[in-house]
C-alpha atoms as a PDB file:
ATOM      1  CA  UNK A   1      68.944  69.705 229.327  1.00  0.00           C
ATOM      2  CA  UNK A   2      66.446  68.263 226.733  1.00  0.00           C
ATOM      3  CA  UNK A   3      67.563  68.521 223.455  1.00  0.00           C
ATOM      4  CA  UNK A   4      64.423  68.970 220.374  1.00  0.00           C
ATOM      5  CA  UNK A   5      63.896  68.943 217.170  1.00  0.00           C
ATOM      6  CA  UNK A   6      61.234  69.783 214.620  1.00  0.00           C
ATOM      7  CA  UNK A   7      59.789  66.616 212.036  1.00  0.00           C
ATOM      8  CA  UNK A   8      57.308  67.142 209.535  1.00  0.00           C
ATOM      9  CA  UNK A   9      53.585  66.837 210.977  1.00  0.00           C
ATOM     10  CA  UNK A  10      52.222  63.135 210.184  1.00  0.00           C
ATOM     11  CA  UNK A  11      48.902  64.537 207.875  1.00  0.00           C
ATOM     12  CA  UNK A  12      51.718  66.924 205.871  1.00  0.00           C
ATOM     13  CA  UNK A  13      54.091  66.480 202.821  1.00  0.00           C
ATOM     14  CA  UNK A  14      56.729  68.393 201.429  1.00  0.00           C
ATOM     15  CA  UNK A  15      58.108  68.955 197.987  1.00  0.00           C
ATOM     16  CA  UNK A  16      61.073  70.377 196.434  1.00  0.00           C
ATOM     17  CA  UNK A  17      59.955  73.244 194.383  1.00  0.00           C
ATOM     18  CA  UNK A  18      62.247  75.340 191.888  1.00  0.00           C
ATOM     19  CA  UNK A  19      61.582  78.327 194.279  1.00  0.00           C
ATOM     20  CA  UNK A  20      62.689  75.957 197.254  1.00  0.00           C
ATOM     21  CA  UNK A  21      59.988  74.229 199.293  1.00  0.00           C
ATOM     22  CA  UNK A  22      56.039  73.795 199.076  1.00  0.00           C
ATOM     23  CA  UNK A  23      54.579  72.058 202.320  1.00  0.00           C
ATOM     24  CA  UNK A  24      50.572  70.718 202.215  1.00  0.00           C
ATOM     25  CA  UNK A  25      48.454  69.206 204.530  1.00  0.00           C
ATOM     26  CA  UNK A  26      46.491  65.846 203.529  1.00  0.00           C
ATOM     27  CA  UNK A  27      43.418  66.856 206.075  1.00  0.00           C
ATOM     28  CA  UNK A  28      42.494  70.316 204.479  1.00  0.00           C
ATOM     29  CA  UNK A  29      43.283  72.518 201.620  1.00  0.00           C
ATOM     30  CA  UNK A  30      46.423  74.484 203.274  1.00  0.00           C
ATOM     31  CA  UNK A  31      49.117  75.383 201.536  1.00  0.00           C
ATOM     32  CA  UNK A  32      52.522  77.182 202.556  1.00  0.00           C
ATOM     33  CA  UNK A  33      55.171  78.141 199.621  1.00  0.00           C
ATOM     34  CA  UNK A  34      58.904  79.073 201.000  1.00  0.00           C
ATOM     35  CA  UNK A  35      61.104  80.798 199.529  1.00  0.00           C
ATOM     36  CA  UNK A  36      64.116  78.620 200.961  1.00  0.00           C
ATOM     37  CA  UNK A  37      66.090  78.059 197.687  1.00  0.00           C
ATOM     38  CA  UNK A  38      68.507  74.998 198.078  1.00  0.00           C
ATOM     39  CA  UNK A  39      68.682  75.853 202.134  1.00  0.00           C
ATOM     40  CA  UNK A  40      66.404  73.099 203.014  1.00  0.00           C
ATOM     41  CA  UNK A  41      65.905  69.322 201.703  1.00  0.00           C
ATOM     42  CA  UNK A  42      62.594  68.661 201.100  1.00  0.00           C
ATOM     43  CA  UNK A  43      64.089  64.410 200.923  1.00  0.00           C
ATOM     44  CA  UNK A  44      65.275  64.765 204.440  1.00  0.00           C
ATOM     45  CA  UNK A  45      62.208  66.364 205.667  1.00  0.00           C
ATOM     46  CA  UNK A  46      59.642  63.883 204.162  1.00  0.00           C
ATOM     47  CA  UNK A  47      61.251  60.513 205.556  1.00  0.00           C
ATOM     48  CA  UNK A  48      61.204  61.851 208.908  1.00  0.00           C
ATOM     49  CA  UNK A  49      64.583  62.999 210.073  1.00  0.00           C
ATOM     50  CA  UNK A  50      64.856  66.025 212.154  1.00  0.00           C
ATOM     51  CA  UNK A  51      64.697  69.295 210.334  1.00  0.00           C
ATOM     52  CA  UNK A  52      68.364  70.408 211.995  1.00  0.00           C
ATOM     53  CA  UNK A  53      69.789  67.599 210.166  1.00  0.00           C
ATOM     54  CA  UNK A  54      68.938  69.362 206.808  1.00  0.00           C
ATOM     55  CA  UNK A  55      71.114  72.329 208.290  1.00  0.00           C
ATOM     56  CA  UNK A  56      74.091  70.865 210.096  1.00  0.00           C
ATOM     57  CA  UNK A  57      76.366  71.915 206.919  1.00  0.00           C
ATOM     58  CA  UNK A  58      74.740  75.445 206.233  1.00  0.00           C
ATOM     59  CA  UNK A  59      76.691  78.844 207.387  1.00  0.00           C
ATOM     60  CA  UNK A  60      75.349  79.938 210.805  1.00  0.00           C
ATOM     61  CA  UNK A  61      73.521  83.166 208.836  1.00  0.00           C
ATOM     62  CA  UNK A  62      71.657  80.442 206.911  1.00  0.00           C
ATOM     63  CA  UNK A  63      70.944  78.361 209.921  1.00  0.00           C
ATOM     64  CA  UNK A  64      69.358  81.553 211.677  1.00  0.00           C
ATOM     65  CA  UNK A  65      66.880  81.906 208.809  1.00  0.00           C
ATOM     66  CA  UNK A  66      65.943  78.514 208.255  1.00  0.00           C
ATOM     67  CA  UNK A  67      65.304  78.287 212.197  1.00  0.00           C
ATOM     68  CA  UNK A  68      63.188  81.124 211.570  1.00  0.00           C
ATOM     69  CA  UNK A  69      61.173  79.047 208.810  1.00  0.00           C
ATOM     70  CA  UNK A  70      60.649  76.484 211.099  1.00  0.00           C
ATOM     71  CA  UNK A  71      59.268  78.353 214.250  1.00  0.00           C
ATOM     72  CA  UNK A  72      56.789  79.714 211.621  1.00  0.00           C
ATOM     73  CA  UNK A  73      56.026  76.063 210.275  1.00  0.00           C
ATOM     74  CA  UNK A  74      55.389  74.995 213.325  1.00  0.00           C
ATOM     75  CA  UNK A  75      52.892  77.912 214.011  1.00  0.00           C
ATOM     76  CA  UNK A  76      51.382  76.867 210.937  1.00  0.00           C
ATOM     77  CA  UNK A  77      51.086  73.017 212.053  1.00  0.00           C
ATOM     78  CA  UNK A  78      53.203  71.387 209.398  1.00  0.00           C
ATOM     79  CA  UNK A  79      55.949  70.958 211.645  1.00  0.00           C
ATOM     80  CA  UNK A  80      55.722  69.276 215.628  1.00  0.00           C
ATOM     81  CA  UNK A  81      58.369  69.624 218.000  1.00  0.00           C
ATOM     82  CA  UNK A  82      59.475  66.400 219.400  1.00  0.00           C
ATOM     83  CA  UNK A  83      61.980  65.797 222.508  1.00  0.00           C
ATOM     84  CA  UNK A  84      65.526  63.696 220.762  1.00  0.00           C
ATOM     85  CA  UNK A  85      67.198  60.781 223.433  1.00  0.00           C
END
């Protein structure tokens, strides 16, 4: 079975915000504000490593939310699924 994870989208950033993480795209004005706290790294995120690396450590409630988050950022666009080897 293929195994995937989720990396921020090439034309996005992300920032660590005091309310947790603000995520913008470089090709339009859009703008996405989440309420994550401390649950995500916004450093991990932005040089490319998979998003379930930021949560290997977190309690499996947290995990379920954050996996949440990122079905919803990748909705959005600011995140791409990408098969692992």
């Amino acid at each position: 079975m293929e195994t995937r994870c989720h990396v921020l989208h090439p034309s996005c950033r992300v920032r660590q915000e005091a309310f947790g993480l603000l995520f913008y795209d470089m090709q339009g004005p859009r703008l996405l504000f989440a309420r994550t706290g401390d649950m995500l790294d916004a450093g991990v995120i932005a040089r490319g490593l998979p998003v379930e690396q930021a949560l290997r450590a977190r309690a499996p409630s947290s995990r379920a939310a954050a996996e949440r988050l990122i079905l919803h950022l990748v909705e959005k666009g600011f995140l791409r699924e990408q098969p692992v080897c």
